[in-house]
N, C-alpha and C. Protein backbone atom coordinates (compact mmCIF):
# COMPACT_ATOMS: atom_id res chain seq x y z
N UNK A 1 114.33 101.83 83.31
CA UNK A 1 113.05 102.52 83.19
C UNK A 1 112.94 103.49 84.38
N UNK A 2 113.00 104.98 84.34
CA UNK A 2 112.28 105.70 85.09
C UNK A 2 111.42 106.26 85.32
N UNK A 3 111.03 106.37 87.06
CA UNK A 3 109.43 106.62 87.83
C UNK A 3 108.52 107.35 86.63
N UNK A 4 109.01 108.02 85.59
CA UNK A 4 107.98 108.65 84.38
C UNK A 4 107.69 107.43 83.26
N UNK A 5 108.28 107.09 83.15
CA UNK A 5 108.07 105.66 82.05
C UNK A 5 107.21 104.92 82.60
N UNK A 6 107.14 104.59 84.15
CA UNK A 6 106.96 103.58 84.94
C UNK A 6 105.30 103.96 85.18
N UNK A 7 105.25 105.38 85.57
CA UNK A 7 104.02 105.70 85.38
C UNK A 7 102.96 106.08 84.27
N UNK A 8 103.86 106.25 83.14
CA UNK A 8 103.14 105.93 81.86
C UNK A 8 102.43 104.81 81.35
N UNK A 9 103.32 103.70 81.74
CA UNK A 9 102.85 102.56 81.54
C UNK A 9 101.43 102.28 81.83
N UNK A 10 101.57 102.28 83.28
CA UNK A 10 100.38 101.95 84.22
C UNK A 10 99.08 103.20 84.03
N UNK A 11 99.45 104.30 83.42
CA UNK A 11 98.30 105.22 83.10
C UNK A 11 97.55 104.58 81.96
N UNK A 12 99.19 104.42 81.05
CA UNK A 12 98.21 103.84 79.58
C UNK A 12 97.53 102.64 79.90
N UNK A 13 97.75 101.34 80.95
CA UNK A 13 97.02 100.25 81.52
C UNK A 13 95.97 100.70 81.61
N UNK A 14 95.53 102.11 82.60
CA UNK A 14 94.79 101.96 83.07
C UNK A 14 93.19 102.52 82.11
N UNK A 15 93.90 103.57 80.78
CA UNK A 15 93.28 103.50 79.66
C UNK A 15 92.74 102.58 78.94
N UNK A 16 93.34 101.33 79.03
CA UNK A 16 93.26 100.87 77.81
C UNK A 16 91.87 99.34 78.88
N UNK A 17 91.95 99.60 80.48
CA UNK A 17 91.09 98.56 81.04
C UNK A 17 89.81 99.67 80.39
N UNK A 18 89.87 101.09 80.82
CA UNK A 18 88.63 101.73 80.87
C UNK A 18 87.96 101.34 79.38
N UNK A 19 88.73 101.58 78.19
CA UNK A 19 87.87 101.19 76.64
C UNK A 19 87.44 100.10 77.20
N UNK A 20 88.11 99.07 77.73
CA UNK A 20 87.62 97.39 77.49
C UNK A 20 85.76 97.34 78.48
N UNK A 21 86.11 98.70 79.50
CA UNK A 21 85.10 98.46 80.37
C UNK A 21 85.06 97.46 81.38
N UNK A 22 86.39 97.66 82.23
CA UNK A 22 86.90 97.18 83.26
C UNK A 22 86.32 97.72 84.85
N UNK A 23 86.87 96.71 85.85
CA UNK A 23 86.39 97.68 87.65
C UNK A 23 86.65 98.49 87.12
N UNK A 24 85.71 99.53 87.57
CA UNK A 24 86.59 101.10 87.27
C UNK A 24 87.26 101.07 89.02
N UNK A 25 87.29 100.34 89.90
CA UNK A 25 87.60 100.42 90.87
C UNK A 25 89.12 100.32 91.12
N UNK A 26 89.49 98.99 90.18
CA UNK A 26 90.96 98.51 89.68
C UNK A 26 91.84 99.17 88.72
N UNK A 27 91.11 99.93 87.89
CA UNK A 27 91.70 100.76 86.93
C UNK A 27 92.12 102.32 87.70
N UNK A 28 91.16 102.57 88.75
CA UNK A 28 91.79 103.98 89.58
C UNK A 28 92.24 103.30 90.25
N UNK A 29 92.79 102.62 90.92
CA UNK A 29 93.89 101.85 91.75
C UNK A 29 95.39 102.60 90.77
N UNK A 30 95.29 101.82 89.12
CA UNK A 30 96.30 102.25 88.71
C UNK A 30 96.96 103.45 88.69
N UNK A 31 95.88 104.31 88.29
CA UNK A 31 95.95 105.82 88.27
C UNK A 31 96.59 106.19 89.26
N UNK A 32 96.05 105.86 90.11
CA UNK A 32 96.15 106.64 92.16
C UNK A 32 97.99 105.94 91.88
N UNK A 33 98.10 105.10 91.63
CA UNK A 33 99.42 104.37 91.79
C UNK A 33 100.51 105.05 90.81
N UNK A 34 99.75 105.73 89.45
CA UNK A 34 100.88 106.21 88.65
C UNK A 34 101.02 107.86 88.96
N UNK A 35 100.02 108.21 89.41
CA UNK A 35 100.43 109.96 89.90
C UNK A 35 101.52 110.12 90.96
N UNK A 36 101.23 108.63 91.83
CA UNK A 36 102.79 108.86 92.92
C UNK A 36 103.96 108.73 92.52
N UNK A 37 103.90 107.81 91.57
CA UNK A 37 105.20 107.24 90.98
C UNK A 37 105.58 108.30 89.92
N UNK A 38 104.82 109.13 89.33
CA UNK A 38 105.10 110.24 88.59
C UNK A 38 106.31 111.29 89.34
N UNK A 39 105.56 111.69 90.38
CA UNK A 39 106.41 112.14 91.20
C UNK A 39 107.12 112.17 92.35
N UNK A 40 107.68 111.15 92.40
CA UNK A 40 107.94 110.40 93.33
C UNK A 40 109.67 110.37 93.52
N UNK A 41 110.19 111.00 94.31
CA UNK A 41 111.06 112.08 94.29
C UNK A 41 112.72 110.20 94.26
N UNK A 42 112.38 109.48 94.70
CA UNK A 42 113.24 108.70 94.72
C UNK A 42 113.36 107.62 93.57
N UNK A 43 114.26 107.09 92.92
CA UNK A 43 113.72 106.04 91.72
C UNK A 43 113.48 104.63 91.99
N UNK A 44 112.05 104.23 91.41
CA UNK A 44 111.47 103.13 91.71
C UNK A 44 112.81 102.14 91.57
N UNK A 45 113.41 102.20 90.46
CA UNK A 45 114.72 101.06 90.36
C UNK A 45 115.15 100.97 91.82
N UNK A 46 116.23 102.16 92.23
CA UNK A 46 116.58 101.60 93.59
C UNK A 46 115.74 101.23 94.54
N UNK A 47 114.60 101.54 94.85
CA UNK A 47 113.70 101.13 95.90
C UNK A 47 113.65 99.86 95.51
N UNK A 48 113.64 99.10 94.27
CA UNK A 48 112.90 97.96 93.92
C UNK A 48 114.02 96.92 94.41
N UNK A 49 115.48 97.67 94.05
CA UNK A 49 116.69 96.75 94.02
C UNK A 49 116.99 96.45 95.56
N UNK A 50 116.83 97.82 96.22
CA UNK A 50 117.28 97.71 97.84
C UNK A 50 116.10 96.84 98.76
N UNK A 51 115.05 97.20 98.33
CA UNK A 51 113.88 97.24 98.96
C UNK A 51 112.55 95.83 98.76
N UNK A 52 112.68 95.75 97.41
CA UNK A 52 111.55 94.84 96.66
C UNK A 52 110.59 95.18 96.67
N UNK A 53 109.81 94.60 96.63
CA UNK A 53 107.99 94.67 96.35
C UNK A 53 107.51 95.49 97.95
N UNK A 54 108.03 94.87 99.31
CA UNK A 54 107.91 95.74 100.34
C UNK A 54 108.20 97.38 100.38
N UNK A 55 109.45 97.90 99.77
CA UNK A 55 109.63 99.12 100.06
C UNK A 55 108.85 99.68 99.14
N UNK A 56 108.34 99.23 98.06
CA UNK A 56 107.47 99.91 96.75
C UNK A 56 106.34 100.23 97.10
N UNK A 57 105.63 99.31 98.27
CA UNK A 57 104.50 99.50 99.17
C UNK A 57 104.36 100.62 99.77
N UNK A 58 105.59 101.30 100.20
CA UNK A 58 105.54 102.03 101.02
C UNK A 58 104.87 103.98 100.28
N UNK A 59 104.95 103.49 98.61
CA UNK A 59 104.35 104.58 98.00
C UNK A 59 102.93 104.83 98.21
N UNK A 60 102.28 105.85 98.52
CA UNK A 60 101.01 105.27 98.20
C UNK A 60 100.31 105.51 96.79
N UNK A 61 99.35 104.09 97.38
CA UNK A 61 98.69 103.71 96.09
C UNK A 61 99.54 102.36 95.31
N UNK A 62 100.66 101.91 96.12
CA UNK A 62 101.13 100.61 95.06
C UNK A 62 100.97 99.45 96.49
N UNK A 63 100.74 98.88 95.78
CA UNK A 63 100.12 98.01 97.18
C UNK A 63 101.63 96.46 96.46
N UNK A 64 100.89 94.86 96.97
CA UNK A 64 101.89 94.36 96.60
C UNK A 64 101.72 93.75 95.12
N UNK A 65 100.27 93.77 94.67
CA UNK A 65 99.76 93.36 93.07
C UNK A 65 100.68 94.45 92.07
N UNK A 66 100.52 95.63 92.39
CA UNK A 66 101.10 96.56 91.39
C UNK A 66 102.41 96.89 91.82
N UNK A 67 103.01 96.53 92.97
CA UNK A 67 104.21 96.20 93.02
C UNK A 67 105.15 95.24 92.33
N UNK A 68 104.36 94.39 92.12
CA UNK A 68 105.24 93.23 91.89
C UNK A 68 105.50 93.55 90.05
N UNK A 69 103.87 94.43 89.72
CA UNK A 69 104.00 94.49 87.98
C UNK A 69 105.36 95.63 88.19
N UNK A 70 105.61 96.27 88.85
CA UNK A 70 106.49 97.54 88.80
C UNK A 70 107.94 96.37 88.57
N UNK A 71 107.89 95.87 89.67
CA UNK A 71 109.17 95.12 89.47
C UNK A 71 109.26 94.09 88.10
N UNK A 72 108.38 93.54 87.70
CA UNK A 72 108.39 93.00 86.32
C UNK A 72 108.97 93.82 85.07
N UNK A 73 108.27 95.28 85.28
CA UNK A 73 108.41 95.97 84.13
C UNK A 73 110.00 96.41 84.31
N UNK A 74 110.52 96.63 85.68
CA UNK A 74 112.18 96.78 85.98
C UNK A 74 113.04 95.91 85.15
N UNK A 75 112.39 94.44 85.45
CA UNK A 75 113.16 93.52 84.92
C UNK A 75 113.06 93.08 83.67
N UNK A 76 112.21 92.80 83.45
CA UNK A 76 111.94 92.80 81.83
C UNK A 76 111.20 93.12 80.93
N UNK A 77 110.68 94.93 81.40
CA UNK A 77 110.36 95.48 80.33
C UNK A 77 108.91 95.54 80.52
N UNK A 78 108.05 94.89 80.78
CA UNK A 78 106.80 94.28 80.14
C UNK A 78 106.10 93.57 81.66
N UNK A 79 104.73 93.33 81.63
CA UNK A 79 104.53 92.37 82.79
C UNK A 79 103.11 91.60 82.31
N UNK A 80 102.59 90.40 82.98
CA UNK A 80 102.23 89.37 81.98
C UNK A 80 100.49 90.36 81.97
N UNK A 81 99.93 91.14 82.64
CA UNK A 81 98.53 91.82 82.44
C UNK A 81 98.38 92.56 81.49
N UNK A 82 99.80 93.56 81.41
CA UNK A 82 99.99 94.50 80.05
C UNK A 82 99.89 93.27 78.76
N UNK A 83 100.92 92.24 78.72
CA UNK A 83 101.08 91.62 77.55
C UNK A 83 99.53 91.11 77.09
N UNK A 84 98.54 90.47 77.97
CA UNK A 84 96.98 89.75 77.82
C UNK A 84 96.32 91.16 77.20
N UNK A 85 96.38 91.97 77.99
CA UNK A 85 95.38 93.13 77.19
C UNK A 85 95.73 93.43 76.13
N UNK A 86 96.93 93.71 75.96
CA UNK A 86 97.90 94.92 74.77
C UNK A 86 97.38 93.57 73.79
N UNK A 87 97.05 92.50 73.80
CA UNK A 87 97.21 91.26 73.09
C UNK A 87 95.41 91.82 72.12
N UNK A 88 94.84 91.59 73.33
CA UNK A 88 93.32 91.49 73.11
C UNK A 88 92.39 93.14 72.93
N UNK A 89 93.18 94.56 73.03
CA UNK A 89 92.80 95.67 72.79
C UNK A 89 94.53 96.31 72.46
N UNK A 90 94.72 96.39 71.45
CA UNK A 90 96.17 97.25 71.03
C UNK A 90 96.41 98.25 71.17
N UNK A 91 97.62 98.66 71.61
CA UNK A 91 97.89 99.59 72.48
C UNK A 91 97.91 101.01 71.36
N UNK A 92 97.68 100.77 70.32
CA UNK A 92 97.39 101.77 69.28
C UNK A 92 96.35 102.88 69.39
N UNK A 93 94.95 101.93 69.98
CA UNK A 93 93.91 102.38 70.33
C UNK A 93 94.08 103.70 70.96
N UNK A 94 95.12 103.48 71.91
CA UNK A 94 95.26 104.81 72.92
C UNK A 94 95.51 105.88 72.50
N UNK A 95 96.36 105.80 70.82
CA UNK A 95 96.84 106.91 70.14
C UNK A 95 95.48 107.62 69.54
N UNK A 96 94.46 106.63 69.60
CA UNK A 96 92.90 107.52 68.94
C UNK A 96 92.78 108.40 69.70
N UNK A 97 92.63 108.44 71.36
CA UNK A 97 92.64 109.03 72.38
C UNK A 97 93.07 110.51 72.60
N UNK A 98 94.30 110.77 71.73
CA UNK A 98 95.16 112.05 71.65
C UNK A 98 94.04 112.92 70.69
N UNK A 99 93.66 112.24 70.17
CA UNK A 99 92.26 113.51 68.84
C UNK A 99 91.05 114.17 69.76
N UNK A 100 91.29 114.86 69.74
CA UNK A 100 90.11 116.04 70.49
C UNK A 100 89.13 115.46 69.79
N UNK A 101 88.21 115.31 71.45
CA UNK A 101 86.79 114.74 71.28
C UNK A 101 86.83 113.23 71.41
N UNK A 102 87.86 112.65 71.13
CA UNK A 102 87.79 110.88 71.29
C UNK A 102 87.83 110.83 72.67
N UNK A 103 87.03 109.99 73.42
CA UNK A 103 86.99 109.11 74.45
C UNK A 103 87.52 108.08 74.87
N UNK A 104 86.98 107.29 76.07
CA UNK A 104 87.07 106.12 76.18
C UNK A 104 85.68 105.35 75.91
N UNK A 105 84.62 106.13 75.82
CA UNK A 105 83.45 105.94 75.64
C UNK A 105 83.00 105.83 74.10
């Protein structure tokens, strides 16, 4: 998975807390965390492999909570917050989102 996948993820996370009507405090955490990783000139893989959850810190905006999901999603794809929501609001929803004029509201 690369830093663009990686930050997709965590954008669409952070979509899919805002429908549910989540912190909005925790949900721009994600955001702030996926614009770095967007462009983020080195790949999260090696940082994650050389480095772990510490060197991932060193982005800003990924602290060691959304570190550790970064390294989950490295390893297998998926991490257990995405799986509870995607469970209980489907990640389909987000595709309403793309129609001019749909919200999160």
């Amino acid at each position: 998975m690369n830093n663009e996948q990686l930050a997709r993820r965590l954008y669409r996370l952070s979509a899919l807390m805002e429908i549910r009507g989540d912190d909005p405090f925790r949900l721009r955490s994600y955001r702030n965390a996926a614009e770095a990783i967007e462009t983020w000139p080195i790949p999260l893989s090696r940082i994650a492999k050389e480095e772990g959850v510490e060197g991932l810190q060193s982005i800003p905006g990924v602290g060691k909570a959304i570190g550790g999901k970064i390294i989950d999603l490295l390893q297998r794809g998926t991490f257990d917050a995405w799986e509870r929501i995607t469970k209980e609001t489907p990640e389909s929803v987000l595709d309403l989102l793309e129609i001019p004029g749909i919200g999160p509201k």
